[in-house]
Every structure is written in structure tokens, then in C-alpha cells.
Protein backbone atom coordinates (compact mmCIF):
# COMPACT_ATOMS: atom_id res chain seq x y z
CA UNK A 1 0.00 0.00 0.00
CA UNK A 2 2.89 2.37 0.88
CA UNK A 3 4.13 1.39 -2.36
CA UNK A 4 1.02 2.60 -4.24
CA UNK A 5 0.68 5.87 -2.01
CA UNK A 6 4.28 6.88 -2.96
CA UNK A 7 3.87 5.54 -6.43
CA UNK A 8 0.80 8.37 -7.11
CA UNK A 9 2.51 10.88 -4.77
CA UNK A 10 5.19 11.09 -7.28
CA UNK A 11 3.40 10.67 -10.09
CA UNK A 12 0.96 13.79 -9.17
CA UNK A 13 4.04 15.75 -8.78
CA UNK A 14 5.47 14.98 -12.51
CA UNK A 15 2.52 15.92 -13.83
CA UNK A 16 1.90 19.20 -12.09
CA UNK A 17 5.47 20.45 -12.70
CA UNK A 18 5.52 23.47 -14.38
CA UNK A 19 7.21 23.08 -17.91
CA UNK A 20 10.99 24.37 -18.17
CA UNK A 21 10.86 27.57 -19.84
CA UNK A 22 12.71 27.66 -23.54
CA UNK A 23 15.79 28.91 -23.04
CA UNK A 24 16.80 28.56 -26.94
CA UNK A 25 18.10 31.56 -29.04
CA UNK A 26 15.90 31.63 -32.65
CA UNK A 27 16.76 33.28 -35.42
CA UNK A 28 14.29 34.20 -38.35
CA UNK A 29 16.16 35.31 -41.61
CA UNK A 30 14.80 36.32 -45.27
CA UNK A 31 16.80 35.58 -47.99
CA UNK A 32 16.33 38.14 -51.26
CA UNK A 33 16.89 36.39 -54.30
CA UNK A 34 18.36 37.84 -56.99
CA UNK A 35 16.23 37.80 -60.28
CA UNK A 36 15.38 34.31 -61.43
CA UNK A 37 17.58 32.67 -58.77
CA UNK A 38 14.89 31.29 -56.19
CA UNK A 39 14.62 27.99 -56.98
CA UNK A 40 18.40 27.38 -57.19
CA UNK A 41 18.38 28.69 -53.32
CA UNK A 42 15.44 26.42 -52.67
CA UNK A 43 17.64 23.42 -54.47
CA UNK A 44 20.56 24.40 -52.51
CA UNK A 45 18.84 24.40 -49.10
CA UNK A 46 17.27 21.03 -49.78
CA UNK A 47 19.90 19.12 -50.62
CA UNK A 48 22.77 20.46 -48.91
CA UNK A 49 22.80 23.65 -46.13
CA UNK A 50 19.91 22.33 -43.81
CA UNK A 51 22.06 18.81 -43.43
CA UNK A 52 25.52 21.23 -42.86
CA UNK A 53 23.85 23.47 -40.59
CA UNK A 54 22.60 20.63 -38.21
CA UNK A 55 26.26 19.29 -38.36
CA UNK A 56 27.02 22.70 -36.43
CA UNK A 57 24.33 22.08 -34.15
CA UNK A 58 21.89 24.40 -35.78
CA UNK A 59 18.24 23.18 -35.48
CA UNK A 60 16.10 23.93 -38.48
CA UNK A 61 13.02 24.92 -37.76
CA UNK A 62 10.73 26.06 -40.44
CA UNK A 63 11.01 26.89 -44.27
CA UNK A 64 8.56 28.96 -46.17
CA UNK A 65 8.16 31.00 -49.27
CA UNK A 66 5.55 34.11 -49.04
CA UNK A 67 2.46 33.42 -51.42
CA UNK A 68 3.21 37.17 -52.90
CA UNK A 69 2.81 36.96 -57.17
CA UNK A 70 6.17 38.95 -57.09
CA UNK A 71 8.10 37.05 -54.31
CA UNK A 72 11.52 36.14 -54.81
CA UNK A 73 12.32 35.45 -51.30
CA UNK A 74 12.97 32.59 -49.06
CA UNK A 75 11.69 32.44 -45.18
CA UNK A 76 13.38 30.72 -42.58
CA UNK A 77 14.11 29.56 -38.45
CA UNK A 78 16.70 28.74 -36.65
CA UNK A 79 17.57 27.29 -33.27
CA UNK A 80 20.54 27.59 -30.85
CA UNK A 81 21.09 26.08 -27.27
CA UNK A 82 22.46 30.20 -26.71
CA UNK A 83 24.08 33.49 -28.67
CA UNK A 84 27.47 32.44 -28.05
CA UNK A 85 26.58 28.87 -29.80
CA UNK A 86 24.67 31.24 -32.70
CA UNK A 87 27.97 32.42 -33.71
CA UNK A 88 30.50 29.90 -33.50
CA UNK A 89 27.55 28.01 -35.30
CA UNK A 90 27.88 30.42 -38.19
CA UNK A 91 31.54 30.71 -37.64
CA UNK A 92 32.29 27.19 -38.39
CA UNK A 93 29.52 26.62 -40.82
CA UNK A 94 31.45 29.42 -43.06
CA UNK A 95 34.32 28.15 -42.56
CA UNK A 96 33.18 24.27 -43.46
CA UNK A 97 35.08 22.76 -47.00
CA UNK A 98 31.73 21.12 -47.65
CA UNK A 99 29.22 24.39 -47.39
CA UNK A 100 32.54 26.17 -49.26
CA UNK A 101 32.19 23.41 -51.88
CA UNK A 102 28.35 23.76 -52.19
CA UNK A 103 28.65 27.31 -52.41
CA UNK A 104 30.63 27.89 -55.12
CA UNK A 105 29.30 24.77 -57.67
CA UNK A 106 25.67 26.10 -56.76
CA UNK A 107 26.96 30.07 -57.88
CA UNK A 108 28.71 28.81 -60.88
CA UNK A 109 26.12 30.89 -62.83
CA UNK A 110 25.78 34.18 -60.98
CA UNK A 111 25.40 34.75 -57.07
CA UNK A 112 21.94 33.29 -55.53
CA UNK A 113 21.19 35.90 -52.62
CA UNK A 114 21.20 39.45 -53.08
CA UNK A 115 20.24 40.39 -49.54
CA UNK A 116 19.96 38.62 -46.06
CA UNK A 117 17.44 40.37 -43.51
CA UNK A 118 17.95 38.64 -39.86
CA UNK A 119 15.87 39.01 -36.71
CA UNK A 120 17.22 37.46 -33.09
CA UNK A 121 14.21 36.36 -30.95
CA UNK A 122 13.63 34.75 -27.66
CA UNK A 123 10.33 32.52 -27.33
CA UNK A 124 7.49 34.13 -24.90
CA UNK A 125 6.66 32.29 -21.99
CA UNK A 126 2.71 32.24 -23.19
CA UNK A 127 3.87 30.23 -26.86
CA UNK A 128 3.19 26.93 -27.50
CA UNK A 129 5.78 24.77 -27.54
CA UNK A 130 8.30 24.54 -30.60
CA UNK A 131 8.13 21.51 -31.70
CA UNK A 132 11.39 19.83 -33.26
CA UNK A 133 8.52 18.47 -36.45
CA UNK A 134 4.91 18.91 -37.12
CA UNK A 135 3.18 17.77 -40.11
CA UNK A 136 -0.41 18.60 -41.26
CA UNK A 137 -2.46 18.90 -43.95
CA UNK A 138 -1.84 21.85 -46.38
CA UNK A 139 -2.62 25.22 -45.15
CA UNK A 140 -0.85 28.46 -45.08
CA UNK A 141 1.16 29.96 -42.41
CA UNK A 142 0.89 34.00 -41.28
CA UNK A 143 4.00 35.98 -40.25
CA UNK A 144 3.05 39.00 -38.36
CA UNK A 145 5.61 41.67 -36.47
CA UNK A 146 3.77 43.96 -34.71
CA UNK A 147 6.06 47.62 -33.65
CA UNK A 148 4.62 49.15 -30.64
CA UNK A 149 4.73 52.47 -29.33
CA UNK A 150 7.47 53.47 -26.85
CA UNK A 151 6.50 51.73 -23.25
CA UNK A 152 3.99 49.60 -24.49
CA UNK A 153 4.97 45.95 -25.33
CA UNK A 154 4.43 44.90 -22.00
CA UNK A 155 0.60 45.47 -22.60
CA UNK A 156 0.83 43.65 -26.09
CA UNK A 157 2.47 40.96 -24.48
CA UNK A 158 -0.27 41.04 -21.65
CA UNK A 159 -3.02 41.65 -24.05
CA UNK A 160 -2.01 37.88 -26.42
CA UNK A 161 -1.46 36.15 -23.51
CA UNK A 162 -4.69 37.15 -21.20
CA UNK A 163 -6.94 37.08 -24.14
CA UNK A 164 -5.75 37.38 -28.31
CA UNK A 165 -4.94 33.62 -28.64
CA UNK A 166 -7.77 32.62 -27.18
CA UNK A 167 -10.32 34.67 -29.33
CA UNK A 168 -7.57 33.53 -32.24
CA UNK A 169 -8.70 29.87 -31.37
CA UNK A 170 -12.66 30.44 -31.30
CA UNK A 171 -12.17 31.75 -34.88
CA UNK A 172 -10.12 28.95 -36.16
CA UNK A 173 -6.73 30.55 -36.13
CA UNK A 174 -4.00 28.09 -35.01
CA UNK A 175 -1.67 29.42 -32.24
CA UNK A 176 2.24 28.30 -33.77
CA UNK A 177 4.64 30.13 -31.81
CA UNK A 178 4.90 33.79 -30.31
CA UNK A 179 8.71 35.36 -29.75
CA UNK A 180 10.11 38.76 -28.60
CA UNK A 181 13.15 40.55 -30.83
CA UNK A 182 16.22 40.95 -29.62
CA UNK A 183 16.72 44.33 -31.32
CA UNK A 184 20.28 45.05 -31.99
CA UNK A 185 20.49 48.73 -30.71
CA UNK A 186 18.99 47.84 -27.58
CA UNK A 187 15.73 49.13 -28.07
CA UNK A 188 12.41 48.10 -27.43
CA UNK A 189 11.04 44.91 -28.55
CA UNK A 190 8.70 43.57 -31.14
CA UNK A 191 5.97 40.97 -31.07
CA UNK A 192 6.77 38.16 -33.58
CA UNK A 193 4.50 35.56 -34.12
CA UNK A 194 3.25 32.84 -36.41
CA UNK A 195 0.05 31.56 -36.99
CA UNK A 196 -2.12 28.80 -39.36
CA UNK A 197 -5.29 28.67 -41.35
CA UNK A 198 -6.59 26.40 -43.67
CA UNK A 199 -5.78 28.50 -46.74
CA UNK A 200 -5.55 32.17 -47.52
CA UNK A 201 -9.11 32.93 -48.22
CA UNK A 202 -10.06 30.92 -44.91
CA UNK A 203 -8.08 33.33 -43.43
CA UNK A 204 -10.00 36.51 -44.60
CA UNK A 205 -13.06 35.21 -42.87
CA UNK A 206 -11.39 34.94 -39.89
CA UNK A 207 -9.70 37.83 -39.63
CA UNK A 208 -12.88 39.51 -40.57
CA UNK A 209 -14.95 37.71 -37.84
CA UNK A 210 -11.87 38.36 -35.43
CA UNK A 211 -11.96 42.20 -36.11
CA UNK A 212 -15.90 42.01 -35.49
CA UNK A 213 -15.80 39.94 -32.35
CA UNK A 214 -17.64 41.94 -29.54
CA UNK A 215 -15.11 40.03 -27.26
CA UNK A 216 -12.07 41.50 -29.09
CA UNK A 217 -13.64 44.92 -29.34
CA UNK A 218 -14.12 45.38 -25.84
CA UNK A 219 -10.79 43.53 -25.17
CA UNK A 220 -8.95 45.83 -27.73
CA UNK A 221 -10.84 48.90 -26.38
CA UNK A 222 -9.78 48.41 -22.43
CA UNK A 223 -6.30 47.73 -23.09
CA UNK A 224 -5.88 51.04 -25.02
CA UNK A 225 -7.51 52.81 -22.42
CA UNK A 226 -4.44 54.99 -21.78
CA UNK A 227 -3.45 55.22 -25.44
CA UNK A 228 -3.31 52.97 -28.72
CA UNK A 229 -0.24 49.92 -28.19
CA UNK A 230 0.36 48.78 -31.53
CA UNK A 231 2.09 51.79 -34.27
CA UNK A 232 2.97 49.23 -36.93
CA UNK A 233 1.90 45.79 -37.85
CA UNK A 234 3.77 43.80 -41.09
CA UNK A 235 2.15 40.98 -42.18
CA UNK A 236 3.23 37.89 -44.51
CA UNK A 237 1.20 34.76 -46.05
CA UNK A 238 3.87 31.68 -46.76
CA UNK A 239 3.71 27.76 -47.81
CA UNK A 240 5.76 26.20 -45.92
CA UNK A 241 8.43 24.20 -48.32
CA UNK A 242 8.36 20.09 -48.85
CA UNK A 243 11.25 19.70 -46.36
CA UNK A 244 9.99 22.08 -44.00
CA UNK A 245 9.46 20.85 -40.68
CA UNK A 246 6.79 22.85 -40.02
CA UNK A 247 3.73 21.82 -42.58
């Protein structure tokens, strides 16, 4: 009996733990293409970077290409266990004979990238997990950074975690993962986040039914009590690529 009582004590007390908080150091960078020169980037990621950068302990994420008509960019995530591992990552992935190799037999014809945009981020304590692999069926992904007026990303944090996501979920937006930026000069943070719907015009109507939501309104409208939080919002529709994984 003892055995049993101390068997379920334990047990109760695994389950209730709070989970550990992700420590990991993401990075989201957009690749510019030059003209014509996507799909050699796409060909080149497939087949050789994402297996080099995991040999330099660089967890890939997610790969996506915006839906735009005009897009010639590429979309993608990285993890690190920490900063420090971020750039001797990078520092001996530059340095590898294989990715040197790669590089120059896949640029034979002209340089790929024309322009590398990167973003540092830290994952909020209120995200879903980040899961090593997902797979599901089709359906498009939303990038959205919102900028916030100076002082308020506390209350944009507060205002996702207390009560966004959920009203997200009632209108069949899927929660992926929610980061802060590490901004470079120090300054104040942005909201990054990614979401799912089933396909772009799904996502209209629920945006649309989000925006009308008395819930949201009167959510939206008591947070801004003392002044409006969000200045800026970017948005961007992606697939996710075949050897994504994120689907």
C-alpha cells in the first residue's frame, strides 16, 4: 500500500510540474533572391545547407516561401542552445570545405542571394511549444511583427497572452509560436509571431470575424484605455516548403 501511495505521490508531482521555460536563441532570416535565382536557393537548401547546418548544431526549424505573385524570397528559423553557440555556429559553418564546396558549384552561374534580412528572438513564456517536427495537412502559415509604441509591449504581451490567442482559437486561427526581438540597438522589442489557417481565403473570414468579435472589441478597447499599443503591424502569407518541418 505504501508502495502505491508513494507511487501516485510522485506521479501527481510529474505531472503538475511546471514546464521548463525555452531557453533557446531563434533566429528568423529572409533571404532576397536575386532575379530568377529562387529555386536554385530552394535546391541548394534542400539538398545540402539544412544537413551542414545541423552538423554545427543548428536546429532547423521552419522553411517557407511568401504566397506574394512577385516574391523572390525565401523564409526561414533557426535554433541555438544560446548566442554564443549562434555564432560559433555560423563561424564554423562558413568556414566548413563542404558548405565552401556547395557554395561555389551552386553560384557557378551568378550569385543566388542578393540580400539577407535577420531578426534574433527569444520565445514568450505564453507560446506553444516549438516543436522539433509537425506535419499537417496543407494550409498556409501568417508571419506578423507587430512595432509598438514606446513603453507599451508589456501590454501587447499582456493583451495575447490574457486574451488574443484565445479569441484567435474560437475563430479557427491556429496558435504556432509567439517570440520577442532581440533588437540590436537595444531598443524596445517587437511581437513576432506565427500563426495557421486552412488557406488564404479561410483566413479573410477569420480575420474579418476576429476584427468584429464583440469580445475583441471590448478587449482591444480596455487595453488602449491609456493610449493605442500597436504603431505598426507587417504581415506575410507563406507555404511552408516540402522539407519544412513545419507543414
Amino acid at each position: 500500500m505504501k508502495l502505491i501511495i508513494l507511487f501516485f505521490a510522485f506521479m501527481n508531482t510529474f505531472l503538475s510540474a511546471p514546464e521548463k521555460a525555452d531557453q533557446n536563441y531563434y533566429e528568423l532570416r529572409t533571404y532576397h533572391c536575386h532575379p530568377g535565382k529562387l529555386n536554385d536557393l530552394i535546391a541548394r537548401f534542400q539538398n545540402h545547407t539544412t544537413k551542414i547546418f545541423e552538423n554545427h548544431g543548428m536546429k532547423n526549424i521552419g522553411y517557407w516561401l511568401p504566397t506574394a505573385a512577385d516574391n523572390n524570397d525565401l523564409v526561414y528559423m533557426l535554433s541555438y542552445p544560446s548566442k554564443a553557440a549562434r555564432e560559433q555556429s555560423w563561424k564554423d559553418f562558413s568556414a566548413d570545405p563542404e558548405w565552401k564546396k556547395v557554395q561555389s558549384e551552386s553560384e557557378a552561374n551568378g550569385k543566388i542571394v542578393a540580400s539577407v534580412e535577420s531578426v534574433f528572438l527569444n520565445a514568450e513564456d505564453f507560446s506553444p511549444k516549438i516543436k522539433k517536427s509537425i506535419k499537417s495537412t496543407a494550409r498556409t502559415f501568417e508571419l506578423r511583427i507587430y512595432s509598438c509604441y514606446p513603453g507599451k509591449f508589456p501590454d501587447i504581451e499582456k493583451r495575447f497572452k490574457e486574451h488574443t490567442m484565445k479569441i484567435f482559437k474560437s475563430h479557427d486561427i491556429t496558435n504556432i509560436a509567439y517570440f520577442k526581438s532581440m533588437e540590436k540597438d537595444g531598443g524596445q522589442s517587437k511581437l513576432v509571431y506565427m500563426i495557421a489557417h486552412a488557406n488564404e481565403e479561410a483566413a479573410k473570414k477569420s480575420w474579418d470575424a476576429f476584427r468584429a468579435d464583440p469580445e475583441w472589441i471590448k478587449v482591444k478597447d480596455a487595453s488602449e484605455v491609456n493610449g493605442k499599443i500597436v504603431e505598426n503591424v507587417k504581415s506575410v502569407m507563406m507555404k511552408p516548403l516540402s522539407f519544412s518541418k513545419y507543414q
